[in-house]
PDB file of N, CA and C in Angstrom:
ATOM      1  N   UNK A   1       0.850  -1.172   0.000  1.00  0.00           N
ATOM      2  CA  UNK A   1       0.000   0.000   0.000  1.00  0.00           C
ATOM      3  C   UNK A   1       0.902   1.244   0.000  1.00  0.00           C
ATOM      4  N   UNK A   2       0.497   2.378  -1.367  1.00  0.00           N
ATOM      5  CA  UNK A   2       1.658   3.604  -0.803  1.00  0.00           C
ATOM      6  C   UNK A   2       1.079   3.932   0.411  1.00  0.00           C
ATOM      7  N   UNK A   3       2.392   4.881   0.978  1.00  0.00           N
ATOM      8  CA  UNK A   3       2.347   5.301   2.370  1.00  0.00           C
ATOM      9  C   UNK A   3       3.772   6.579   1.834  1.00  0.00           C
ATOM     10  N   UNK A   4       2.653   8.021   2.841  1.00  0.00           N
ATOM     11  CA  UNK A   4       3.597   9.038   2.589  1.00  0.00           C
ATOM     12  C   UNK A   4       3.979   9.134   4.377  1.00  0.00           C
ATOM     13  N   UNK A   5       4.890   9.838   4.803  1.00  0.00           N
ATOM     14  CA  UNK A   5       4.868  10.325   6.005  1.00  0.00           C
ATOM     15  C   UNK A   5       5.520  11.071   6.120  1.00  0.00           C
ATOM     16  N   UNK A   6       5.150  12.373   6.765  1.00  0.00           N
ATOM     17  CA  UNK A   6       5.481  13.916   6.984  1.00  0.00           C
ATOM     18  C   UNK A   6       5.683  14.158   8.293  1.00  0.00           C
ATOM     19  N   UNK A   7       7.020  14.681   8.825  1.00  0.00           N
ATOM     20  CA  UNK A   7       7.790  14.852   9.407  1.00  0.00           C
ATOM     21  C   UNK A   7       7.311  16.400   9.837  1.00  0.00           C
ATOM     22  N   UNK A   8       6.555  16.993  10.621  1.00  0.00           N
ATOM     23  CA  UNK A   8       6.252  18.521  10.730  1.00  0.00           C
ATOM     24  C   UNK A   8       7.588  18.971  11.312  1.00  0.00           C
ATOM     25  N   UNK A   9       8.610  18.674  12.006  1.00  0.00           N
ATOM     26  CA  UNK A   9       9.825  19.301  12.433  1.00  0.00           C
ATOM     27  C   UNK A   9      10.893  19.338  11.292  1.00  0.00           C
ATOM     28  N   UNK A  10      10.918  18.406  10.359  1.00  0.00           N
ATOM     29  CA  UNK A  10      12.017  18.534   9.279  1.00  0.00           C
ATOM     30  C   UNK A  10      11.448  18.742   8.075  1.00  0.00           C
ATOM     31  N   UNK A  11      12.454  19.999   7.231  1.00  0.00           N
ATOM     32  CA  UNK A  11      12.468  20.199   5.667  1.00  0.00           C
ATOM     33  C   UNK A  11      13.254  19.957   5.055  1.00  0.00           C
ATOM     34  N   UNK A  12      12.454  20.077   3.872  1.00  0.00           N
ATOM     35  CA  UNK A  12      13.826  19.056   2.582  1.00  0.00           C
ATOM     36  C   UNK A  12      14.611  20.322   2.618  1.00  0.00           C
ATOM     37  N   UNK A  13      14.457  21.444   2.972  1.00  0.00           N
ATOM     38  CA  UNK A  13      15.134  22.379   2.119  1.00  0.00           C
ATOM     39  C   UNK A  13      15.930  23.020   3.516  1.00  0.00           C
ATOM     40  N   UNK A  14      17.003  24.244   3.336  1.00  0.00           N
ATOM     41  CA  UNK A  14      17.836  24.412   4.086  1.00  0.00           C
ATOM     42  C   UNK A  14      17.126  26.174   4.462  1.00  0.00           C
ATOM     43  N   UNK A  15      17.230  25.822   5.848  1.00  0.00           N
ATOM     44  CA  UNK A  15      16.255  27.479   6.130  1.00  0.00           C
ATOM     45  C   UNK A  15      16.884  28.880   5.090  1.00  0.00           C
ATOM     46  N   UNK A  16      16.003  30.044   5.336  1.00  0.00           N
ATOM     47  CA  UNK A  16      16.419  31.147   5.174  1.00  0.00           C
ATOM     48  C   UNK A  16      17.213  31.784   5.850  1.00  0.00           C
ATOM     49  N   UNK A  17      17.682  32.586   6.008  1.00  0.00           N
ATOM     50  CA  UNK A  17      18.655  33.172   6.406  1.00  0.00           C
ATOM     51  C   UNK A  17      19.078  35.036   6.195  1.00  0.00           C
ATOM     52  N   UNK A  18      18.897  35.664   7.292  1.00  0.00           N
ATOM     53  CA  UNK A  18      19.001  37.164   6.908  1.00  0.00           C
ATOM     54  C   UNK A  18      20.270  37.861   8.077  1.00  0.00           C
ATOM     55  N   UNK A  19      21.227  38.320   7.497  1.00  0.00           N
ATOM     56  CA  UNK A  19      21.981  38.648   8.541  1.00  0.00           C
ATOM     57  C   UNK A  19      21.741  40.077   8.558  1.00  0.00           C
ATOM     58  N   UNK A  20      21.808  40.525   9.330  1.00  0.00           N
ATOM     59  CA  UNK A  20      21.805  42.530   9.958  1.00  0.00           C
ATOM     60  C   UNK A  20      22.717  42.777  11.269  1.00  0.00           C
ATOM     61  N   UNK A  21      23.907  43.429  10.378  1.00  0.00           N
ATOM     62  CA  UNK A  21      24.598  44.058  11.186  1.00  0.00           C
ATOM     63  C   UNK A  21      25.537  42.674  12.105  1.00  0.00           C
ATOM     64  N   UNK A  22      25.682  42.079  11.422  1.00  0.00           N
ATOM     65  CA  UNK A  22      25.932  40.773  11.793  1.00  0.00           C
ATOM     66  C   UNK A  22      25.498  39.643  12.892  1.00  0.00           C
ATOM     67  N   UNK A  23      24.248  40.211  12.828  1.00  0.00           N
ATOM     68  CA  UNK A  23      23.189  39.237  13.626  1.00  0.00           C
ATOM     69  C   UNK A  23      22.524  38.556  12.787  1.00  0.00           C
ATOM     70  N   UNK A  24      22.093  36.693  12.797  1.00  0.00           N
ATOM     71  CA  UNK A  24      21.044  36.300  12.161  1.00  0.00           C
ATOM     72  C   UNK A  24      20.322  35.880  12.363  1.00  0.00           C
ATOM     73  N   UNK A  25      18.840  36.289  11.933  1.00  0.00           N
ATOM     74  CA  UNK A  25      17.954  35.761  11.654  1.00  0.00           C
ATOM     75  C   UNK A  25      17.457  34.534  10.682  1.00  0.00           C
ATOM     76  N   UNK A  26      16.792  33.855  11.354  1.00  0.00           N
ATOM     77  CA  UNK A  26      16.265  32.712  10.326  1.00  0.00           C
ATOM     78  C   UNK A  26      14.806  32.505  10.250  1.00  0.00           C
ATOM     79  N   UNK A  27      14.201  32.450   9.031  1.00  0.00           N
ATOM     80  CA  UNK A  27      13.011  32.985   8.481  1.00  0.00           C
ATOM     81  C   UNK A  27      12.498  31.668   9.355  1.00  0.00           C
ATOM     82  N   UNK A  28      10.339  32.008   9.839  1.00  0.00           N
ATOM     83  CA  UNK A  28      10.051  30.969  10.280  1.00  0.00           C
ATOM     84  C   UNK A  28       9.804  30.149   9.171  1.00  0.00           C
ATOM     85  N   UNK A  29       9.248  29.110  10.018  1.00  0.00           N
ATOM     86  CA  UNK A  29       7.793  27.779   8.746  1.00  0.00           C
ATOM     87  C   UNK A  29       7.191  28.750   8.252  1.00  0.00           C
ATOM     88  N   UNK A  30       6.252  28.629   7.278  1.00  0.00           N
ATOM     89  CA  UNK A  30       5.335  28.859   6.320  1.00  0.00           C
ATOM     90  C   UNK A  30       4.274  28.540   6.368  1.00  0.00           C
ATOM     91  N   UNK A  31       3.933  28.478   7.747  1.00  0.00           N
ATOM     92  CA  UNK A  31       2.629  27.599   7.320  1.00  0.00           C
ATOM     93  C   UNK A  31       1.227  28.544   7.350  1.00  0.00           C
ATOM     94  N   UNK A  32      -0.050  28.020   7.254  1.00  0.00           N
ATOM     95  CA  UNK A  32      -0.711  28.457   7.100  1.00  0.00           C
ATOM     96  C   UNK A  32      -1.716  29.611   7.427  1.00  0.00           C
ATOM     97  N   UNK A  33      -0.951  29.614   9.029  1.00  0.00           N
ATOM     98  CA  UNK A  33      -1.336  31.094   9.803  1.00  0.00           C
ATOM     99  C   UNK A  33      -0.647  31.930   9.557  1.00  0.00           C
ATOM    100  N   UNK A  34       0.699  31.846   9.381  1.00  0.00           N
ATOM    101  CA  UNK A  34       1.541  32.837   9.459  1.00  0.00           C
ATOM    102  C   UNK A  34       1.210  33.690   7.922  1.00  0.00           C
ATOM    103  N   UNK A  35       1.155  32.761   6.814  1.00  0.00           N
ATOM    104  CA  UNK A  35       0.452  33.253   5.359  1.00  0.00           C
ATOM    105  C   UNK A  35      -0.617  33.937   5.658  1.00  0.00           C
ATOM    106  N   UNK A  36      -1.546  33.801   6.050  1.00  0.00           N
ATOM    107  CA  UNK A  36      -3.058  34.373   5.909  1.00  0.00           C
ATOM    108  C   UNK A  36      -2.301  35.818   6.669  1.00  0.00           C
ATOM    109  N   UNK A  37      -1.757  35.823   7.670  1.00  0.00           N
ATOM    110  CA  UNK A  37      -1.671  36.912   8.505  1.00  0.00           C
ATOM    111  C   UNK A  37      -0.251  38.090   7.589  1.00  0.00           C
ATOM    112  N   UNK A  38       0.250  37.139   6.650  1.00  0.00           N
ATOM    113  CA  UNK A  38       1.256  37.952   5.802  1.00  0.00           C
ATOM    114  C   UNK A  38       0.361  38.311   4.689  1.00  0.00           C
ATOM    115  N   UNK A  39      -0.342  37.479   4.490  1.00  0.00           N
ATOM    116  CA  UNK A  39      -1.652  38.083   3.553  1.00  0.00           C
ATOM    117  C   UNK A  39      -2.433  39.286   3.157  1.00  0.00           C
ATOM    118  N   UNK A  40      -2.902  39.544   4.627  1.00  0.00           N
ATOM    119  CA  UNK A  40      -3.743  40.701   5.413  1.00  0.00           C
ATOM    120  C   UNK A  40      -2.567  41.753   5.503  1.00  0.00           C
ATOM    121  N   UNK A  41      -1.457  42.029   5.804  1.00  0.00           N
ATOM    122  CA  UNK A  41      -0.283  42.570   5.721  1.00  0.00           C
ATOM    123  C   UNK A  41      -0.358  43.380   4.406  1.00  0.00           C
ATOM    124  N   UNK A  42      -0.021  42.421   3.559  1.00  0.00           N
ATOM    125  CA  UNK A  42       0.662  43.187   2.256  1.00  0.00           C
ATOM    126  C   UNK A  42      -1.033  43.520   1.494  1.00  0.00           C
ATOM    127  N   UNK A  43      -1.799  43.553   2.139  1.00  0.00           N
ATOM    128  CA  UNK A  43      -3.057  44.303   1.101  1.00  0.00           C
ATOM    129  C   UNK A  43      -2.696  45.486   1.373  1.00  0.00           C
ATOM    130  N   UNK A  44      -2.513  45.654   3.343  1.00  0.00           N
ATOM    131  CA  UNK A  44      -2.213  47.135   3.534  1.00  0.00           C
ATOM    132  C   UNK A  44      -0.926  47.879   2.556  1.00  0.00           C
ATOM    133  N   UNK A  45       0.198  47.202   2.770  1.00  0.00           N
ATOM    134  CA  UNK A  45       0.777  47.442   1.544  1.00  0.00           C
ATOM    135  C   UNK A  45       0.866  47.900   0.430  1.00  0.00           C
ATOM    136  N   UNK A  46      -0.291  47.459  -0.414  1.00  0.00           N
ATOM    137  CA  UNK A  46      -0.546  47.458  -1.660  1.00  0.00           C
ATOM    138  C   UNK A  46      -1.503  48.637  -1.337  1.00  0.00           C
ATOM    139  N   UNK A  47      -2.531  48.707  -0.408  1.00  0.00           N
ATOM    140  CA  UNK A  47      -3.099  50.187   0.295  1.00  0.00           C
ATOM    141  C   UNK A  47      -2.074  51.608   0.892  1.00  0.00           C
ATOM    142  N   UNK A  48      -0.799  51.359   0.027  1.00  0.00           N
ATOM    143  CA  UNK A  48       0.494  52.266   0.963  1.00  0.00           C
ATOM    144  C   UNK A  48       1.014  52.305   1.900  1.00  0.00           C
ATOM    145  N   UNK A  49       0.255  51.302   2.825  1.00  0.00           N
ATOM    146  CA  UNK A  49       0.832  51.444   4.185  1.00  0.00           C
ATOM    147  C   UNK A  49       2.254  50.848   4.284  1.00  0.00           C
ATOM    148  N   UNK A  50       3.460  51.700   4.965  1.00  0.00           N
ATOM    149  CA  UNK A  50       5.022  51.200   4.715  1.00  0.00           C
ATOM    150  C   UNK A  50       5.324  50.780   6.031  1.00  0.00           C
ATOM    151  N   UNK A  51       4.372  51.243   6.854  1.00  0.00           N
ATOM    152  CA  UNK A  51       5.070  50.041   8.212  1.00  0.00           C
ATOM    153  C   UNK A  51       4.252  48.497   8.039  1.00  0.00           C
ATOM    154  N   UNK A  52       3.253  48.395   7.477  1.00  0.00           N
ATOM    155  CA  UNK A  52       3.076  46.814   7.522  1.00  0.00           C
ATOM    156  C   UNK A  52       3.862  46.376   6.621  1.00  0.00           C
ATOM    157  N   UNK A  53       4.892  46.662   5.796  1.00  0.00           N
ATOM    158  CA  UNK A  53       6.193  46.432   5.710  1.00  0.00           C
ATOM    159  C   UNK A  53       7.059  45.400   6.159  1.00  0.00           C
ATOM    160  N   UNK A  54       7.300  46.437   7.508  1.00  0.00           N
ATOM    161  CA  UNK A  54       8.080  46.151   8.447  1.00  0.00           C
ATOM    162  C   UNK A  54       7.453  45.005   9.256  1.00  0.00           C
ATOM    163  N   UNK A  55       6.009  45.377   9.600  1.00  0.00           N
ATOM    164  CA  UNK A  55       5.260  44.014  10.365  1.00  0.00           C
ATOM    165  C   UNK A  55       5.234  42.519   9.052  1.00  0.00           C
ATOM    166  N   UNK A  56       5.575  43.075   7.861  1.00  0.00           N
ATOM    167  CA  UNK A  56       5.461  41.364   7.744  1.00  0.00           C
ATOM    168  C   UNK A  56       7.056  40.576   8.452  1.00  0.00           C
ATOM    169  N   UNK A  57       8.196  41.870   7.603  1.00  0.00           N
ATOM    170  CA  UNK A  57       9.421  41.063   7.996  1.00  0.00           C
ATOM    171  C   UNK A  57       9.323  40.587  10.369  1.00  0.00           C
ATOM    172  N   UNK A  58       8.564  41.666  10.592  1.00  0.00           N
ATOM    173  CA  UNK A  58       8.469  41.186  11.660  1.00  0.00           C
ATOM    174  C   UNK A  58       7.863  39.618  12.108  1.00  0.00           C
ATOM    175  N   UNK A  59       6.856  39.436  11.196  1.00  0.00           N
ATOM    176  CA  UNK A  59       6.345  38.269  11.366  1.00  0.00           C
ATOM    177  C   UNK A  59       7.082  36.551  10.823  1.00  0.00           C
ATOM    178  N   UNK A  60       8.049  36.743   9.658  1.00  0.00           N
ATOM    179  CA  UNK A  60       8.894  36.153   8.924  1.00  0.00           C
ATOM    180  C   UNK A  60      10.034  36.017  10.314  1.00  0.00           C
ATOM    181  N   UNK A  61      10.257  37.141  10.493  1.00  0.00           N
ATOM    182  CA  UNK A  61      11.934  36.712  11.356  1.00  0.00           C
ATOM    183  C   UNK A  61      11.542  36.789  12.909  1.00  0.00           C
ATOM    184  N   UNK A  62      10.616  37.562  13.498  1.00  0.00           N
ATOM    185  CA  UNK A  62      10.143  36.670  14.934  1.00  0.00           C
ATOM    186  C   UNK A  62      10.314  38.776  15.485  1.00  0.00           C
ATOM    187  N   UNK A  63       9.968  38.473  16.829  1.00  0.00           N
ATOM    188  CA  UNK A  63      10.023  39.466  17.487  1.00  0.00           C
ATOM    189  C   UNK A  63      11.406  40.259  17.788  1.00  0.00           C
ATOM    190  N   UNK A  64      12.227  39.095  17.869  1.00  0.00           N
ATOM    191  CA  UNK A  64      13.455  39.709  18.421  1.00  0.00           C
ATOM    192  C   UNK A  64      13.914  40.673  17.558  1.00  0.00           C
ATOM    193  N   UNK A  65      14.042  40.167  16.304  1.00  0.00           N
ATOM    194  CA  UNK A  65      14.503  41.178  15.209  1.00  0.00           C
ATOM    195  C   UNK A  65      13.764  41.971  14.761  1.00  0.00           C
ATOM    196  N   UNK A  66      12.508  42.326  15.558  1.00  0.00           N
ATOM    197  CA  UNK A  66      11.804  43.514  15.023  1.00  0.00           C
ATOM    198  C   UNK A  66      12.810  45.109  15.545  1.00  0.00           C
ATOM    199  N   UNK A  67      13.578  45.086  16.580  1.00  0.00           N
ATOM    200  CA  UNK A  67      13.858  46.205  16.916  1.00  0.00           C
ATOM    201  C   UNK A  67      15.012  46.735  15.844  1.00  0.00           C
ATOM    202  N   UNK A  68      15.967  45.462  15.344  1.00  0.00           N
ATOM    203  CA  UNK A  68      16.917  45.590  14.482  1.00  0.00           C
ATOM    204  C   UNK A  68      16.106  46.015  13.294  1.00  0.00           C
ATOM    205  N   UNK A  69      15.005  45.512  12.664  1.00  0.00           N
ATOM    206  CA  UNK A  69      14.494  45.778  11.581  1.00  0.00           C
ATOM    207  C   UNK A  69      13.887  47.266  11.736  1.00  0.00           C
ATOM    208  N   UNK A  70      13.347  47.751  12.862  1.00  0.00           N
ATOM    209  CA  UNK A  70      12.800  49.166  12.958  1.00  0.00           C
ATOM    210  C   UNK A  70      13.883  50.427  12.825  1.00  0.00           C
ATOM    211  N   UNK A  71      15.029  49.937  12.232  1.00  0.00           N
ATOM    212  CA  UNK A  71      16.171  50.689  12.463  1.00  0.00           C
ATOM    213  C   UNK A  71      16.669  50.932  10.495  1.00  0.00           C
ATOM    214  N   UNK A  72      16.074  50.005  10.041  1.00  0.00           N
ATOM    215  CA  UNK A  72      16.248  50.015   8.757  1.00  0.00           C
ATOM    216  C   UNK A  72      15.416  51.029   7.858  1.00  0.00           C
ATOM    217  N   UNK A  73      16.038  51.784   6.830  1.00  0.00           N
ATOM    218  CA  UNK A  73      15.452  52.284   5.997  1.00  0.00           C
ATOM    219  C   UNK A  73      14.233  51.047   4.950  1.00  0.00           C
ATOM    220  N   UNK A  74      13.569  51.832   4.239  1.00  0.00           N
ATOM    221  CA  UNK A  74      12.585  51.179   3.803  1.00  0.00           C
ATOM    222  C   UNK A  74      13.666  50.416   2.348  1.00  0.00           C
ATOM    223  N   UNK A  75      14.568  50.860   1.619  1.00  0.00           N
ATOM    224  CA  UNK A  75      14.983  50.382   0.764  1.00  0.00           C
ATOM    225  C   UNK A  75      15.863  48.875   1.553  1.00  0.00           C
ATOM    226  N   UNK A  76      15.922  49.219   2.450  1.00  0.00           N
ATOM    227  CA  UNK A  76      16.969  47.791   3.362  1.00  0.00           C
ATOM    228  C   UNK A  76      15.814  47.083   3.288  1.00  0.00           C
ATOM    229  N   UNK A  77      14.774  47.246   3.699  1.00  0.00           N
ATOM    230  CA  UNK A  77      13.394  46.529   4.571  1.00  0.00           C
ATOM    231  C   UNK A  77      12.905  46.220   2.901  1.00  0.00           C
ATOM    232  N   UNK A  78      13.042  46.330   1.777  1.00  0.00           N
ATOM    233  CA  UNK A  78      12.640  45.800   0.015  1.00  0.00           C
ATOM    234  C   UNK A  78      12.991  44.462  -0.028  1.00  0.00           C
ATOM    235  N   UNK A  79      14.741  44.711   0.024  1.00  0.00           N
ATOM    236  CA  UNK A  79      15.722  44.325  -0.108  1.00  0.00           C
ATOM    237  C   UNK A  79      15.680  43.130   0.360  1.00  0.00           C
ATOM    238  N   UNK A  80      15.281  42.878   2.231  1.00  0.00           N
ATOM    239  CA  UNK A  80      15.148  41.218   2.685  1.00  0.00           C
ATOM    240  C   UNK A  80      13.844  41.124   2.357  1.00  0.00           C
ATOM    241  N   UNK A  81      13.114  42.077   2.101  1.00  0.00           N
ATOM    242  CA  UNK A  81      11.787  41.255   1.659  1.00  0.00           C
ATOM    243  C   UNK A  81      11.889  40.319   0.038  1.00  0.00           C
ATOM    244  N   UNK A  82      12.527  41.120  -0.854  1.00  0.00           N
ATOM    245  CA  UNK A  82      12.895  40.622  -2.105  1.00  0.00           C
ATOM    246  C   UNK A  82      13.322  39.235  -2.120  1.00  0.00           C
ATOM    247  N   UNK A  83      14.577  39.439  -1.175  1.00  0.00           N
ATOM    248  CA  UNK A  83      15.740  37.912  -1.246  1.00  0.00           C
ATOM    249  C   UNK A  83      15.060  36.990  -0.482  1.00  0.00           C
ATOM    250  N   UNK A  84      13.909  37.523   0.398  1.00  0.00           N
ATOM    251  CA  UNK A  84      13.127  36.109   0.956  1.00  0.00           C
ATOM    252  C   UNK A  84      11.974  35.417   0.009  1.00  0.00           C
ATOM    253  N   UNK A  85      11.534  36.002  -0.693  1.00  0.00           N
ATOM    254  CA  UNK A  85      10.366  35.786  -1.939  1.00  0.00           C
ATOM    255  C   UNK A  85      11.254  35.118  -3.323  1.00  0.00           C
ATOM    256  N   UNK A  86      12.554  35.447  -3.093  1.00  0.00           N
ATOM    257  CA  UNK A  86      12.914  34.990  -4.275  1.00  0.00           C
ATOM    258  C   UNK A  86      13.471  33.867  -3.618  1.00  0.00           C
ATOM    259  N   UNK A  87      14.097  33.835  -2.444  1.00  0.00           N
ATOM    260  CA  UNK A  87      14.424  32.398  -2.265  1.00  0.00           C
ATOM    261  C   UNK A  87      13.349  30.856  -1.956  1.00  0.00           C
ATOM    262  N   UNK A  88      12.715  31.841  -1.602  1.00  0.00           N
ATOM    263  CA  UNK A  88      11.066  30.766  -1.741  1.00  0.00           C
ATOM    264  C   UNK A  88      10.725  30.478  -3.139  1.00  0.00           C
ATOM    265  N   UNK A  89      10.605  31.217  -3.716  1.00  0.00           N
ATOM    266  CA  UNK A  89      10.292  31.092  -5.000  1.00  0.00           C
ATOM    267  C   UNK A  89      11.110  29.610  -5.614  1.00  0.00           C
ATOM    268  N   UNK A  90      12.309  30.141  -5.379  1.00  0.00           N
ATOM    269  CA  UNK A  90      13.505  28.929  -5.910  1.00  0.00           C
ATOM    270  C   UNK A  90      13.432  27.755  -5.237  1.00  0.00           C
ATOM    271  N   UNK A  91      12.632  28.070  -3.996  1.00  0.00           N
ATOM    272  CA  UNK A  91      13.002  26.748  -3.475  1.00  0.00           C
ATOM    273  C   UNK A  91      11.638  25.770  -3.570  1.00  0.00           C
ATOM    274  N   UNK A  92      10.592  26.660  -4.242  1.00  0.00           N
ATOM    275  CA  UNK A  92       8.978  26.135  -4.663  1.00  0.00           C
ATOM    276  C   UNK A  92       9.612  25.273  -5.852  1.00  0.00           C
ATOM    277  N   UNK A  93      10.594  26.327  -7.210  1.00  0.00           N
ATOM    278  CA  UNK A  93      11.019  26.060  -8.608  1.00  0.00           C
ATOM    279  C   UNK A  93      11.717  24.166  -8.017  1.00  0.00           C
ATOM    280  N   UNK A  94      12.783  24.276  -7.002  1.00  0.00           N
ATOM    281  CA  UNK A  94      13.197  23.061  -7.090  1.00  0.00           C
ATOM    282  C   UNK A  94      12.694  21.900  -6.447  1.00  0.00           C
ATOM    283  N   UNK A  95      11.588  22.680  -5.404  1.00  0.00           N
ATOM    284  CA  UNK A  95      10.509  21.460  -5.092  1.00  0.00           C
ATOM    285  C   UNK A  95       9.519  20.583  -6.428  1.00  0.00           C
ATOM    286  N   UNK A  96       9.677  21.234  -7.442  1.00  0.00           N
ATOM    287  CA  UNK A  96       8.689  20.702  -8.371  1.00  0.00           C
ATOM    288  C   UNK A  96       9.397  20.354  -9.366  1.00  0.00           C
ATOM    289  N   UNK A  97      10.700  20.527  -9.470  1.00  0.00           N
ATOM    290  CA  UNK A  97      12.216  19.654 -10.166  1.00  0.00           C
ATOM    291  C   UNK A  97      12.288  18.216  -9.204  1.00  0.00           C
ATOM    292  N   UNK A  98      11.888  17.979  -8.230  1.00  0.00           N
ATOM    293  CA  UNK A  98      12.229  16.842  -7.740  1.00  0.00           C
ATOM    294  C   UNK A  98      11.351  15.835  -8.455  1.00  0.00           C
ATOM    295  N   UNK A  99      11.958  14.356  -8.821  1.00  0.00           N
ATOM    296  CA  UNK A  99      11.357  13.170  -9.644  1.00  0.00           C
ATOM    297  C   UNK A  99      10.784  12.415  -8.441  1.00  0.00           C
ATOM    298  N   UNK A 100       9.455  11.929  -8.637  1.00  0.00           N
ATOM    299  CA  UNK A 100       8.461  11.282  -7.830  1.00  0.00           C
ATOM    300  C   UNK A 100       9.340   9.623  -8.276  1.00  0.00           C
ATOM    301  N   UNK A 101       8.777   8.832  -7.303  1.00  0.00           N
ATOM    302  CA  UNK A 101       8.783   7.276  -6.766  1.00  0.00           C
ATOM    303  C   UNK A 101       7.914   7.119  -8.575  1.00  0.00           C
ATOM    304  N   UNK A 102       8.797   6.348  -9.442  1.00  0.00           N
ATOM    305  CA  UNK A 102       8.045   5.888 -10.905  1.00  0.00           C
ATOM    306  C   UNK A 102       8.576   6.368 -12.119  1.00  0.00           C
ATOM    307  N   UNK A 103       8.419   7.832 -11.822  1.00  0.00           N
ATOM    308  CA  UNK A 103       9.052   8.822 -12.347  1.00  0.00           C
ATOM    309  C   UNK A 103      10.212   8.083 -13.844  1.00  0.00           C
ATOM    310  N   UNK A 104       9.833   7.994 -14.942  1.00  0.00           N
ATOM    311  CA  UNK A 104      11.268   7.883 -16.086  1.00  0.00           C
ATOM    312  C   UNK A 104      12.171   9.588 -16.133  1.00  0.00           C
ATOM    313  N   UNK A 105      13.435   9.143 -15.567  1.00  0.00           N
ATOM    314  CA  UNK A 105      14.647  10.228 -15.918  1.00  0.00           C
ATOM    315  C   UNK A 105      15.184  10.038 -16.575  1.00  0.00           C
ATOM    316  N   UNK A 106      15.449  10.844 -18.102  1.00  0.00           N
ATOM    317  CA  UNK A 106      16.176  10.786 -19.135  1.00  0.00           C
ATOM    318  C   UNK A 106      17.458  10.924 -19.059  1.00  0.00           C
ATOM    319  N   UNK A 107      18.487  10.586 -19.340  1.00  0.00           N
ATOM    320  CA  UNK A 107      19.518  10.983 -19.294  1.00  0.00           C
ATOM    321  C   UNK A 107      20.236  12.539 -19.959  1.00  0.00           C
ATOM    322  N   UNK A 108      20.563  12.854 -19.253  1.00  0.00           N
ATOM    323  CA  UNK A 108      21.157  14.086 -19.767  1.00  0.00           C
ATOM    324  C   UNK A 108      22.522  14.482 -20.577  1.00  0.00           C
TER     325      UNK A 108
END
C-alpha cells in the first residue's frame, strides 16, 4: 500500500537566512497562519501602508529582530523582503524539479 509520512519538524530544504549588522535571523515555517496573517499585511501594503512592511518582515523573522528591523530604511526593509520571496520562490522552482517514486529520468 503507498504510504507518505510527513515529518512537521524537518524540511527538505535548508532554512532562510538574513543577517543585519551581523546578527542572524532565520526565516520561520510557512505555514498556514503565518500566510493568511502575511496576507492581510501586504493588502495594507498594496493600500500604501510602509510600516506593515516592516510588520510582515516582523512576522517572517520573529520578534526579536523587530527592533533591528525598525532601524532600517525602507529600501533595506525591500531588499530582505525581495531575497526572501525569491528564495522561496527557488526553493517552490526546485521542489517541483524533484522526480516522484516511478518517475522515467532521461539521461542528460
Amino acid at each position: 500500500m503507498p504510504k507518505l509520512t510527513i515529518d512537521t519538524k524537518e524540511s527538505l530544504f535548508d532554512p532562510i537566512e538574513i543577517e543585519i549588522d551581523k546578527e542572524a535571523f532565520v526565516v520561520k515555517r510557512l505555514t498556514r497562519s503565518l500566510l493568511l496573517e502575511i496576507e492581510e499585511l501586504m493588502k495594507a501594503v498594496q493600500g500604501g501602508s510602509f510600516d506593515a512592511g516592516y510588520k510582515v518582515l516582523e512576522l517572517l523573522l520573529g520578534k526579536k529582530a523587530f527592533s533591528v528591523i525598525s532601524e532600517l530604511d525602507l529600501t533595506q526593509v525591500n531588499k530582505i523582503s525581495t531575497f526572501i520571496t525569491s528564495s522561496i520562490t527557488q526553493t517552490t522552482d526546485e521542489e517541483k524539479n524533484v522526480s516522484e517514486p516511478g518517475d522515467k529520468v532521461s539521461p542528460s
